[in-house]
Protein backbone atom coordinates (compact mmCIF):
# COMPACT_ATOMS: atom_id res chain seq x y z
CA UNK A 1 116.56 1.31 54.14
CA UNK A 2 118.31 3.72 56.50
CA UNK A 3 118.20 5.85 59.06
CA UNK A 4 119.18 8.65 56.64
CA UNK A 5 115.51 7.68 56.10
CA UNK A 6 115.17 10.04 59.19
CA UNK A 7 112.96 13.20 58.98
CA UNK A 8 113.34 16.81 60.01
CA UNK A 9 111.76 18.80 61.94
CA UNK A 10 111.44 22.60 61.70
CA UNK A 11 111.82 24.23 65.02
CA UNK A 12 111.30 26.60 65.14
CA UNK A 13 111.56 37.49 67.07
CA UNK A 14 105.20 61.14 72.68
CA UNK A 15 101.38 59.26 72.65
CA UNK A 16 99.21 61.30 74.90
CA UNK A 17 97.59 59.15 77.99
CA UNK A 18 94.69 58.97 76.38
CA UNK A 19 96.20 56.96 73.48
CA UNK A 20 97.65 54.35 75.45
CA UNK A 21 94.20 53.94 76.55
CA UNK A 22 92.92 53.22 73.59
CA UNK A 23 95.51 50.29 72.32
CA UNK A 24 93.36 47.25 73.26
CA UNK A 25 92.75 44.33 71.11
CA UNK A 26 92.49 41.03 70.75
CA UNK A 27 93.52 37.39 69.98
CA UNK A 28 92.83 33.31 68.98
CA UNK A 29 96.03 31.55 69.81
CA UNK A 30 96.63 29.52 66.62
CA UNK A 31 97.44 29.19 62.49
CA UNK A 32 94.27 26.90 62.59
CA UNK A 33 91.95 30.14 63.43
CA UNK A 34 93.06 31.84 60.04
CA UNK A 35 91.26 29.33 58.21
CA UNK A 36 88.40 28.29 60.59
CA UNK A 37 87.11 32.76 61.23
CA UNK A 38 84.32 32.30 59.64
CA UNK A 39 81.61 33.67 62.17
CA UNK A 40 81.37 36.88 63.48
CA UNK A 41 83.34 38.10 66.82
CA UNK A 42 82.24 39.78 69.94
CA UNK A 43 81.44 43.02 69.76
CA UNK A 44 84.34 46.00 70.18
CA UNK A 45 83.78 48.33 72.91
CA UNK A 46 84.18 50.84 70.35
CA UNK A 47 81.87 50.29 67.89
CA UNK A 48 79.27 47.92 66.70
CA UNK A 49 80.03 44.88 65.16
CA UNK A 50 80.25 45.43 61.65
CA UNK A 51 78.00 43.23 59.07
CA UNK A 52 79.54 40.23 57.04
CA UNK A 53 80.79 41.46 53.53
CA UNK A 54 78.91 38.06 52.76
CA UNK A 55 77.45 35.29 54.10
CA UNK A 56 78.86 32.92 56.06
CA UNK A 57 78.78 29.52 53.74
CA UNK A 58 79.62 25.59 54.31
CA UNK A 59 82.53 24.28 53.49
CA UNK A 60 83.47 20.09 52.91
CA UNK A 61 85.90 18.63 54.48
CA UNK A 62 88.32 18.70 50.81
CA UNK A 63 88.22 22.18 51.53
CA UNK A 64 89.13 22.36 54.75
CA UNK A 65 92.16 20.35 54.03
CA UNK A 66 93.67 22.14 51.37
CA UNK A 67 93.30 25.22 53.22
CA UNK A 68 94.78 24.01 56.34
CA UNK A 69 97.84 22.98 53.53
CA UNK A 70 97.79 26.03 51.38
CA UNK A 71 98.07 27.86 55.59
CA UNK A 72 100.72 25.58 56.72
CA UNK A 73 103.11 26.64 53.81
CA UNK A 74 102.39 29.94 54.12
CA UNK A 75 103.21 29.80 57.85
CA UNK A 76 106.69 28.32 56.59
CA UNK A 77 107.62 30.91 54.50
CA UNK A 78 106.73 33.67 56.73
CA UNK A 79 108.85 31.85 59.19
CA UNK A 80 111.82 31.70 56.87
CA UNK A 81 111.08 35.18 55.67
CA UNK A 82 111.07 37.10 59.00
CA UNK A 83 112.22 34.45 61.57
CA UNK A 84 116.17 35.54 61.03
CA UNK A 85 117.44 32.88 63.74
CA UNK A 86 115.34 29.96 62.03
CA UNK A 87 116.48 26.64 61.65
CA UNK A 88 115.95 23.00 60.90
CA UNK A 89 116.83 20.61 63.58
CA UNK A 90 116.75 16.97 63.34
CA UNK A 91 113.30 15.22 64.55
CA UNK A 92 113.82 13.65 68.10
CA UNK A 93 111.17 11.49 68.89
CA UNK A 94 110.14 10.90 72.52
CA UNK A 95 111.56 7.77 74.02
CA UNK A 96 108.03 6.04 74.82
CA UNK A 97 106.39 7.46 72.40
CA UNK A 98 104.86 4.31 69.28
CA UNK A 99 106.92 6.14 66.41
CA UNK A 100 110.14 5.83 67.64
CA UNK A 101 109.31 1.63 69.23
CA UNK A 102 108.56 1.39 65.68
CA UNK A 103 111.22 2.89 64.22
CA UNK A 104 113.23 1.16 66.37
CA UNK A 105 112.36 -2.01 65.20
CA UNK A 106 112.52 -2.18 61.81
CA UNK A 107 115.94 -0.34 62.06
CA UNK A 108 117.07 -2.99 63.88
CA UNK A 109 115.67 -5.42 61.96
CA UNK A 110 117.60 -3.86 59.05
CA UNK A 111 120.92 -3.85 60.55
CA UNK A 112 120.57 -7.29 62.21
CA UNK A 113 120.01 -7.83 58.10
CA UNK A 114 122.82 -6.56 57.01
CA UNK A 115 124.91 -8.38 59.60
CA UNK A 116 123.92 -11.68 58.40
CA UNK A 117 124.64 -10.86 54.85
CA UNK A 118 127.90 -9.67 55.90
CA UNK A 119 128.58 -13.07 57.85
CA UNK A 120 127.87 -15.12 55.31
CA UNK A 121 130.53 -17.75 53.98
CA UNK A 122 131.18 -16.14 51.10
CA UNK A 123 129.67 -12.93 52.41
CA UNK A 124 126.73 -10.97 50.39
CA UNK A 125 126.51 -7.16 49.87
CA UNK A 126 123.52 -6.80 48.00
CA UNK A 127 122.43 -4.77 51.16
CA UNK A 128 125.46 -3.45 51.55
CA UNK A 129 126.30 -2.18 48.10
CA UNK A 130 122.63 -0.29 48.49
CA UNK A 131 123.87 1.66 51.60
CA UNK A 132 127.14 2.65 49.30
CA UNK A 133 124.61 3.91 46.44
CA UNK A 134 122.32 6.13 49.08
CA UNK A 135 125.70 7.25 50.67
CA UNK A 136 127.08 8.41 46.83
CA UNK A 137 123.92 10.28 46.60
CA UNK A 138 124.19 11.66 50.05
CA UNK A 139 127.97 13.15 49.67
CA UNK A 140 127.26 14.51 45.81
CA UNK A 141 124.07 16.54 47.12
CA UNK A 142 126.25 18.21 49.48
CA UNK A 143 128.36 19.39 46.34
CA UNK A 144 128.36 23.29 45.41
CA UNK A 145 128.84 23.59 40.97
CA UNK A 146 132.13 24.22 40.79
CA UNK A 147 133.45 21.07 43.32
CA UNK A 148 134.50 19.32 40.02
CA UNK A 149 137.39 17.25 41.12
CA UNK A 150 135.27 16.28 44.31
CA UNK A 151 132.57 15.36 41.91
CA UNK A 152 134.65 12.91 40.04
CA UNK A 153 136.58 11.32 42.89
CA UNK A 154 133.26 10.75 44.56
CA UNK A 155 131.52 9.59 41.00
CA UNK A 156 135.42 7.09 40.30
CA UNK A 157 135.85 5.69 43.86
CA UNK A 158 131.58 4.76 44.89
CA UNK A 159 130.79 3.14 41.30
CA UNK A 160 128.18 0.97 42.02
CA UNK A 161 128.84 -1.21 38.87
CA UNK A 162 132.60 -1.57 39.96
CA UNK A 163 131.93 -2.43 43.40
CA UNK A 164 129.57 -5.15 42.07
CA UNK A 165 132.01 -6.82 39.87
CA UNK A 166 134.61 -6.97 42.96
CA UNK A 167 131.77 -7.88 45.13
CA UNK A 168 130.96 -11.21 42.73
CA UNK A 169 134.76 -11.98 42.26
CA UNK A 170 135.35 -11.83 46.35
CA UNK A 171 137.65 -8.76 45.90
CA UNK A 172 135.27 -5.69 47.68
CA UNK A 173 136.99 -4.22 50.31
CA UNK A 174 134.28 -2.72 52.46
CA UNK A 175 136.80 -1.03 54.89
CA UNK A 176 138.58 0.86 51.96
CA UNK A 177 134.96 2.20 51.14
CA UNK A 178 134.26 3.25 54.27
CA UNK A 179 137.87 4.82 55.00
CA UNK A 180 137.28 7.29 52.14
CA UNK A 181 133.57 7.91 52.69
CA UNK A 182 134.72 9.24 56.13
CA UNK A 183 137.62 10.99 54.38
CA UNK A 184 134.82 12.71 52.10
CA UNK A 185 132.92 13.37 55.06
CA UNK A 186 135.40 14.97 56.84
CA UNK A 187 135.83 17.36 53.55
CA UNK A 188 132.46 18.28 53.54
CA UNK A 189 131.25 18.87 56.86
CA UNK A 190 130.92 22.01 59.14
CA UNK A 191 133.13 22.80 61.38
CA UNK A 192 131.05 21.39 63.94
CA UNK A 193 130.82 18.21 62.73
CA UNK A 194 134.62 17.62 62.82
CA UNK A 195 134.30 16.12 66.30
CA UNK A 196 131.82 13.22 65.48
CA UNK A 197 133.78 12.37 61.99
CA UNK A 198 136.53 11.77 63.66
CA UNK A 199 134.84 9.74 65.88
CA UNK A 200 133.91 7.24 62.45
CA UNK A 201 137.56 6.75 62.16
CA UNK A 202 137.43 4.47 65.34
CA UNK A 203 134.65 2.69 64.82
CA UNK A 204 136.26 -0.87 63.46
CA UNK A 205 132.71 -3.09 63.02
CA UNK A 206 131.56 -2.51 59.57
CA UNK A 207 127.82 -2.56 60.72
CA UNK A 208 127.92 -0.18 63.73
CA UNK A 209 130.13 1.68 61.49
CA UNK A 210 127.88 2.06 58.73
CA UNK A 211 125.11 2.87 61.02
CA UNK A 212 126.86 5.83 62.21
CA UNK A 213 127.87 7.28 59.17
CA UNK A 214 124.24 8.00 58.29
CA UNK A 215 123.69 9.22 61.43
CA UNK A 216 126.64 11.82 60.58
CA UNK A 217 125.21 12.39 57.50
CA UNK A 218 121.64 13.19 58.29
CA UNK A 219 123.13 16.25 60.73
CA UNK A 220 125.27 17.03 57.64
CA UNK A 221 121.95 17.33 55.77
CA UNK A 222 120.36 19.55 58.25
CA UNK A 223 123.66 21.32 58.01
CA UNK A 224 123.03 22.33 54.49
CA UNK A 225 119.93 22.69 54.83
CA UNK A 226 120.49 25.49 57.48
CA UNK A 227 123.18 26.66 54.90
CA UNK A 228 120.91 26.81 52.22
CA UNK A 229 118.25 28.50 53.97
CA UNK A 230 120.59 31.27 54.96
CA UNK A 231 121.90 32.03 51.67
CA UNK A 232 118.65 32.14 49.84
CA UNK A 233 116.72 34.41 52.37
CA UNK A 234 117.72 37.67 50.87
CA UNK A 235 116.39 36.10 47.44
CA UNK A 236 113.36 34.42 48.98
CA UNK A 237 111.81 37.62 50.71
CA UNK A 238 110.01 38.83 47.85
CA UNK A 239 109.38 35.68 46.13
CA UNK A 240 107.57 34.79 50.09
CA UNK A 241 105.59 37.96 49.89
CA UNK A 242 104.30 37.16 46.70
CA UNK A 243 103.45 33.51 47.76
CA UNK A 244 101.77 34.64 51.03
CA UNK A 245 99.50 37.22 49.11
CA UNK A 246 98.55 35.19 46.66
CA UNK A 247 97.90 32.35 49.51
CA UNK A 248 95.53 34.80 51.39
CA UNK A 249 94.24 35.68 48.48
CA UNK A 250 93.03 31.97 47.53
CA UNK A 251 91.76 32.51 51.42
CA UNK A 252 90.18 35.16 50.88
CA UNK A 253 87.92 33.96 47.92
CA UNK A 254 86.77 30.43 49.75
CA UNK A 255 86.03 32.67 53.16
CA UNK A 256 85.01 36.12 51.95
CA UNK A 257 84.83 37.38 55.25
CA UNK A 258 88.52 36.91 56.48
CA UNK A 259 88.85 40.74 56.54
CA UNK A 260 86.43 41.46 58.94
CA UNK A 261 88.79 41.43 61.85
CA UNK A 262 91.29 43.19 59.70
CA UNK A 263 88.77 46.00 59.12
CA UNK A 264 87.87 46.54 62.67
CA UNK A 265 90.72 47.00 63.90
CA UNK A 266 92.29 49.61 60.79
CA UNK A 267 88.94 51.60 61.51
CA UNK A 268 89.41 51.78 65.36
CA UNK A 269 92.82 53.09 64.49
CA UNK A 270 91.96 55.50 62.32
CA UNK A 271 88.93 56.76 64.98
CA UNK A 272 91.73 56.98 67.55
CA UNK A 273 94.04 58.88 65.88
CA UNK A 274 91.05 61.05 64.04
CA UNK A 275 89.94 61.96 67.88
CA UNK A 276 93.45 62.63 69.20
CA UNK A 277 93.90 65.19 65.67
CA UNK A 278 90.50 66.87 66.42
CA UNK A 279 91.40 67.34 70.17
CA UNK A 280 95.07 68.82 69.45
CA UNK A 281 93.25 70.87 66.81
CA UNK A 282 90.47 72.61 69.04
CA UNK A 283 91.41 76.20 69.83
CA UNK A 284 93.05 77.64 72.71
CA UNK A 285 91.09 80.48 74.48
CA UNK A 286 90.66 83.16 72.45
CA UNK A 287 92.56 81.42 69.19
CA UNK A 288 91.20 80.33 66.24
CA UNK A 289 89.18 77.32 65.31
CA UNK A 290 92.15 74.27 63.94
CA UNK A 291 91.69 73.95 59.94
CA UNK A 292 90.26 71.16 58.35
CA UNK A 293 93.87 70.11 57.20
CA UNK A 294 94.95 69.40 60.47
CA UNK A 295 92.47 66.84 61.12
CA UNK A 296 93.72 64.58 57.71
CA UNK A 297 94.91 61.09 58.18
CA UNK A 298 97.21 59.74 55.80
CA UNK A 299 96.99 55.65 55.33
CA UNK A 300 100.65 55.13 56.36
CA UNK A 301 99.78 56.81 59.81
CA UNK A 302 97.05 55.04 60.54
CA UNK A 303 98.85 52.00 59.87
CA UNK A 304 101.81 52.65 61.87
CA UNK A 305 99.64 53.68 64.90
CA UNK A 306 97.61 50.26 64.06
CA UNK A 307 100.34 48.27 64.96
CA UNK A 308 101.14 50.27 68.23
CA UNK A 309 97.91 49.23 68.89
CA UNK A 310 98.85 45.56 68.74
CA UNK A 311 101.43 45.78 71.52
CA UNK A 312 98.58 46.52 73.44
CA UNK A 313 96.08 43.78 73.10
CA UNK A 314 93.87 42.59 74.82
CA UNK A 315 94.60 39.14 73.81
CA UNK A 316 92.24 36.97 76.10
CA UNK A 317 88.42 38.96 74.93
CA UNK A 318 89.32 39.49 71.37
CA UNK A 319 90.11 38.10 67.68
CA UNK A 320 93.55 38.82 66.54
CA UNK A 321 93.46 40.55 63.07
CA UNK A 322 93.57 37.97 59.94
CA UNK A 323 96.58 39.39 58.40
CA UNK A 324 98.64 39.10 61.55
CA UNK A 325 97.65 36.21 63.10
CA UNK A 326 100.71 34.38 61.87
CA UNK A 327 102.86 36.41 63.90
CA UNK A 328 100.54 36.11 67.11
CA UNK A 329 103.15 34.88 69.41
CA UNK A 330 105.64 37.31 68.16
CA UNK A 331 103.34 40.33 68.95
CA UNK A 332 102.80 38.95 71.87
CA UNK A 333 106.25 38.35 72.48
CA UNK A 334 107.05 42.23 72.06
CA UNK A 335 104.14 42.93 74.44
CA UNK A 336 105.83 41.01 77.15
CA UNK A 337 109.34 42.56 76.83
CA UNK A 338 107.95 45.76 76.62
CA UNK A 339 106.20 45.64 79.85
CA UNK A 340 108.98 44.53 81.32
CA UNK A 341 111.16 47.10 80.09
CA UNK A 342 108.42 49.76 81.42
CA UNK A 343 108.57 48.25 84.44
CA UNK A 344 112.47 48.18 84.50
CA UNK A 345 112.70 51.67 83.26
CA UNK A 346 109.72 53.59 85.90
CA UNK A 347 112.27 51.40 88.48
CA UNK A 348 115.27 53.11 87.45
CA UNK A 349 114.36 56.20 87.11
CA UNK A 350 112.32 57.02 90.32
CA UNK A 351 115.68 55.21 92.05
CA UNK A 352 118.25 57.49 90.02
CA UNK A 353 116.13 60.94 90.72
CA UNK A 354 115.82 59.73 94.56
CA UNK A 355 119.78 59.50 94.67
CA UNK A 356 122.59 61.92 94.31
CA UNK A 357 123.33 63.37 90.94
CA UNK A 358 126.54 61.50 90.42
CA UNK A 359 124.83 57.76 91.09
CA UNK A 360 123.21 57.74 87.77
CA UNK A 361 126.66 58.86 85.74
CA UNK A 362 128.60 56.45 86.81
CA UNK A 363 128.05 53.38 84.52
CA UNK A 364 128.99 50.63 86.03
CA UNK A 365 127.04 50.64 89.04
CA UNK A 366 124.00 51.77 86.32
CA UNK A 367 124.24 48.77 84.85
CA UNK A 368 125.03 46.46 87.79
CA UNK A 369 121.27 47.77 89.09
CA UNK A 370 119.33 47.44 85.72
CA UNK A 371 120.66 43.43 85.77
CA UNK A 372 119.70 42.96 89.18
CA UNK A 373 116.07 44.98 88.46
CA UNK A 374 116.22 42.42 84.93
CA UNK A 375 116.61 39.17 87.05
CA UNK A 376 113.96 39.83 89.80
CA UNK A 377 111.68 40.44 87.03
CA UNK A 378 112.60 37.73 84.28
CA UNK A 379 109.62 35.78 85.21
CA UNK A 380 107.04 38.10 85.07
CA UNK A 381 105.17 36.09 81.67
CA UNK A 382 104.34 33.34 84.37
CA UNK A 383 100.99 33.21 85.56
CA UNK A 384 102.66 32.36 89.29
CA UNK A 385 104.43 35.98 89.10
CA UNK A 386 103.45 38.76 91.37
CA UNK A 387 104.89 41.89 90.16
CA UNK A 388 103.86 43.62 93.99
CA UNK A 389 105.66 40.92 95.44
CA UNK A 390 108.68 41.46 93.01
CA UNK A 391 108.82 45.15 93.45
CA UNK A 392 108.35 44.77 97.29
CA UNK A 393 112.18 42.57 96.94
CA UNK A 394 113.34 44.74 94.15
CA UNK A 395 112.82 47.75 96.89
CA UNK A 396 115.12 46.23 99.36
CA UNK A 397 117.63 45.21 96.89
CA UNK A 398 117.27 48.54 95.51
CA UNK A 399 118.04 50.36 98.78
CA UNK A 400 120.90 48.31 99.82
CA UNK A 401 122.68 48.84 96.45
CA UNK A 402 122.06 52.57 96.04
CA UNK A 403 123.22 52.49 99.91
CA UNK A 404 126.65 50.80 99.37
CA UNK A 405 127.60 53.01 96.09
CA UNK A 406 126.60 56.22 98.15
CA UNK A 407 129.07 55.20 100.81
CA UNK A 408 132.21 54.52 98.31
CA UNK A 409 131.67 57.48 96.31
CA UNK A 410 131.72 59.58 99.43
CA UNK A 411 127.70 60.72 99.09
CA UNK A 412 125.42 61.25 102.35
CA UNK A 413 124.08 58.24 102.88
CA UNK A 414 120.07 57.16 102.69
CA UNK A 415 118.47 57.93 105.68
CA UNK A 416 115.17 55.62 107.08
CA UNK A 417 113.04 58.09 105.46
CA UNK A 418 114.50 58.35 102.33
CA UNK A 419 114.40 54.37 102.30
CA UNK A 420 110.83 54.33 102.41
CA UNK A 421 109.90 56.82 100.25
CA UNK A 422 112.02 54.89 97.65
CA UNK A 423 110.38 51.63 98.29
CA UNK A 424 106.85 53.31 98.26
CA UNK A 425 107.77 55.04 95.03
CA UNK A 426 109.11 51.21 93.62
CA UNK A 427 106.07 49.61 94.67
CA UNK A 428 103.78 52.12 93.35
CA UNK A 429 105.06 50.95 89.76
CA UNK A 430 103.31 47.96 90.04
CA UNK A 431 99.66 50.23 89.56
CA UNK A 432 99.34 50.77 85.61
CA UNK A 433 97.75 53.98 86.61
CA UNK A 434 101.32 54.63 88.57
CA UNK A 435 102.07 58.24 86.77
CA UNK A 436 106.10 57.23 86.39
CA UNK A 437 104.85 54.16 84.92
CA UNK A 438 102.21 55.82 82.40
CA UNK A 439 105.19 58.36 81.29
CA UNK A 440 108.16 55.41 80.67
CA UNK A 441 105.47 53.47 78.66
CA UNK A 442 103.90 56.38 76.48
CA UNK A 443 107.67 57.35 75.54
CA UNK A 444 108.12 53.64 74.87
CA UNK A 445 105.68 53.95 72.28
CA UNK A 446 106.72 57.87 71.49
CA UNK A 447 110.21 55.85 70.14
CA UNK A 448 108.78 52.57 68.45
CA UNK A 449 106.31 55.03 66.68
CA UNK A 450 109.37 57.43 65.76
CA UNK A 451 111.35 54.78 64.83
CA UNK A 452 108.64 53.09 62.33
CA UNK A 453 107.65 56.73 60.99
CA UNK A 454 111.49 56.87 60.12
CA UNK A 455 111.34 53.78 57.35
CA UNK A 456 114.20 51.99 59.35
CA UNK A 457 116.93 53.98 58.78
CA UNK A 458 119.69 54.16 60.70
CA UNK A 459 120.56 55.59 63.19
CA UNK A 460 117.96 55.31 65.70
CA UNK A 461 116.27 58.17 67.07
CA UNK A 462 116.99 59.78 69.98
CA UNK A 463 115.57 58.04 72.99
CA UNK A 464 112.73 60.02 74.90
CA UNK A 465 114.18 61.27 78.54
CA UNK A 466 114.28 59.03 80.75
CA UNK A 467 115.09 56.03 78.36
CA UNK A 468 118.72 55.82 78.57
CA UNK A 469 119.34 53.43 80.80
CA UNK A 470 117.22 50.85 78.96
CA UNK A 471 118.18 51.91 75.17
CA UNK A 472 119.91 48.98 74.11
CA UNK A 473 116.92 46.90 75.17
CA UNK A 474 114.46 49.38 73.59
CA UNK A 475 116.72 49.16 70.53
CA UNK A 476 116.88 45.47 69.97
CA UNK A 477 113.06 45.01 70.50
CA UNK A 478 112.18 48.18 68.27
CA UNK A 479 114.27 46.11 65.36
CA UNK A 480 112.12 43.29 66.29
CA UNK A 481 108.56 45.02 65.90
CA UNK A 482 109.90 47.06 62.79
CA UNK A 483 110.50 44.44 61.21
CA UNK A 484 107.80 42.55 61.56
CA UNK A 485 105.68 45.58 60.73
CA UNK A 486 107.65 45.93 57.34
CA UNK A 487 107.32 42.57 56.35
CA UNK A 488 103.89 42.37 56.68
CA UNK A 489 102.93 45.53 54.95
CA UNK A 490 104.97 44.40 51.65
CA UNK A 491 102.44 41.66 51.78
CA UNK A 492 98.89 42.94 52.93
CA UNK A 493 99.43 46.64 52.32
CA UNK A 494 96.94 46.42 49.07
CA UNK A 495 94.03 45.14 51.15
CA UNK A 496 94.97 47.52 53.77
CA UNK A 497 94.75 50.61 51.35
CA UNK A 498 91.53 49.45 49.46
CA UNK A 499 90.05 49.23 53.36
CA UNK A 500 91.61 52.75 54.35
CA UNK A 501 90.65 54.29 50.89
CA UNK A 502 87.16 53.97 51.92
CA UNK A 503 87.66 54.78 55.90
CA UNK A 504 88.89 57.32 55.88
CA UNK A 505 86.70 59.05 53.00
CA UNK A 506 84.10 58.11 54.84
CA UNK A 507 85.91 60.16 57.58
């Protein structure tokens, strides 16, 4: 026993008015809800709640527990799949917690094990000689195909039968062992791990020595482990899109109605768009009626503007859909930076229209006033912010800045009135009816939809007026929600089509 014996833990990214309106939804806060929806949800203020595809049945508690597995590895490889900074970190167990007093113990009791062996007159390694074998394991897993000659130096020095031989005739030389399992080490390890093997070298107690070379080695594991993860994701993608369909699937079958909430929410979003069409297509005085052809949907549309509709949901009143609820916090996620950067962008542009033409070219002092807009509003997911309050102290800062710049580039400076119209106009933002507001979040979503309608490619779109000065942000979250989206349509998109088919036929 050892403390490779350790686990790990995996830790764990132009809409009219009137459609902004309409993106409202819903969610449960958990990967247990995927398995446990099967009862009906309140009812959309859109529509009626729709009847069960089939009754709800019981389920025993067998069931229950291989779904909750058959969800939890699904929920891992999504995470590999579209989770591009995941890692494995080693397990840290909370100092007071029973686990680790446990642990503790018979770890100790281990060691304080092997120390009497090793004091012994003549001394006995039967525990020792163990350690050796699980360290020879250890070092040859870390071992790529062609490391041949590391193979065999490994396989010649750590042979077990050897070392037991010397160990019966009094000749083992546990320091020799340990000097080239370090040197091994040393050969094998990341980069970051060159600090702590070094520390090994110094480290002259055979025990305590031992005891931190599997403490080296378990990061080493998680090392690889990271390693591996990161080479295979390319090659696991569609292998994790088959596994997650074919999970849902199983899902599906044991709780027939785990579309329902999927179903809702692709017909609202074909409704909304369907209305927006008919309106766009109504003639103007004296024109002619719109054609019939300007009022078809196509499935890929109404999916696209189905996932706008997630970065507006309402996620306290109603059920997330079933296909997404894995990425819950994600979505939710997006939503927050995105009302941020609304808020950020309606700030900066009613302050750059209020000042002189040349403020807003010069780029420095651009970007000095997004960051200090950024940090006055970094905490506004907490439930203690208050975004009035915020605005009210972005205003002043606002003001003073724009002030200052005005004076060294030689510009009439702000008078009091001018102040306060600024501060009014900054504070107004805080209304979601605020018209600057309403216009930097429908072009928000005028881009994300662009950008999704585009398949990914490269390079972006152009940025809606009135963007620029938060287009890198924009950027990096659009990358974020794309893909996501793309992800999960390689894996749902059949039972999205089959439910569309018949939508929008019905149409």
């Amino acid at each position: 026993m050892s403390e490779n014996l350790d686990q790990s833990n995996i830790n764990e990214a132009g809409k009219s008015n009137d459609s902004e309106q309409d993106l409202g939804g819903a969610v449960e806060g958990s990967d247990e809800a995927l398995e446990k929806r099967i009862k009906p949800g309140s009812p959309s203020p859109q529509r009626v709640q729709r009847p069960h595809s089939s009754p709800p049945r019981f389920v025993t508690v067998e069931e229950l527990l291989e779904t909750a597995k058959g969800v939890t590895n699904m929920a891992l490889a999504h995470e590999i799949a579209v989770n591009g900074e995941f890692r494995i970190k080693p397990v840290e167990l909370p100092e007071d917690s029973l686990e680790k007093r446990v642990k503790d113990i018979v770890h100790k009791a281990f060691w304080d094990c092997l120390s009497t062996q090793l004091s012994e007159d003549p001394p006995t390694y039967d525990h020792a000689i163990k350690l050796v074998g699980e360290i020879k394991q250890t070092l040859l897993s870390f071992l790529l195909p062609g490391h041949t000659r590391l193979r065999n130096q490994i396989t010649e020095v750590l042979d077990l039968d050897l070392i037991k031989q010397e160990a019966e005739n009094g000749a083992l030389d546990i320091s020799k062992l340990a000097e080239f399992i370090i040197g091994m080490m040393g050969t094998l390890c990341a980069p970051a791990r060159d600090e702590e093997v070094k520390k090994l070298k110094d480290i002259k107690e055979i025990v305590p020595l031992f005891r931190a070379i599997f403490s080296v080695l378990d990061l080493m594991k998680v090392d690889m482990a990271n390693f591996a993860v990161t080479s295979i994701r390319p090659h696991l993608m569609q292998q994790s899109v088959e596994y997650e369909r074919k999970k849902f699937q199983e899902l599906l079958e044991k709780q027939p109605n785990s579309l329902d909430f999927v179903t809702q929410w692709l017909e609202e979003a074909s409704d909304d768009l369907m209305n927006q069409k008919y309106k766009n297509s109504l003639p103007a005085a004296g024109g002619a009626a719109g054609s019939g052809d300007a009022t078809m949907l196509s499935p890929v549309a109404v999916q696209n503007y189905a996932y706008l509709k997630l970065l507006k949901w309402d996620h306290l009143q109603r059920p997330f859909p079933e296909t997404v609820l894995m990425d819950q916090s994600r979505f939710q996620e997006l939503q927050l930076q995105l009302e941020q950067l609304t808020i950020l962008g309606a700030v900066l542009l009613v302050t750059f229209n209020m000042a002189a033409p040349g403020i807003s070219s010069q780029a420095d002092f651009a970007e000095k006033l997004k960051m200090i807009v950024k940090i006055l509003l970094t905490d506004m997911h907490l439930p203690s912010f208050h975004l009035k309050d915020a605005l009210t102290t972005i205003g002043e800062k606002v003001c003073v800045e724009v002030s200052s710049c005005l004076s060294l580039c030689g510009f009439t400076p702000f008078t009091t009135d001018q102040e306060t119209v600024l501060k009014g106009q900054i504070q107004a933002v805080a209304s979601p009816e605020d018209p600057i507001r309403r216009i930097m979040d429908s072009r928000i979503l005028t881009f994300l939809e662009t950008y999704l309608a585009s398949g990914h490619q490269k390079p972006f779109p152009t940025v809606p007026g009135g963007l620029g000065p938060i287009q890198k942000e924009l950027e990096e979250v659009a990358i974020k929600f794309v893909r996501l989206v793309n992800y999960n349509k390689m894996v749902f998109s059949p039972y999205y089509d089959a439910i569309l088919s018949k939508s929008l036929v019905r149409s």
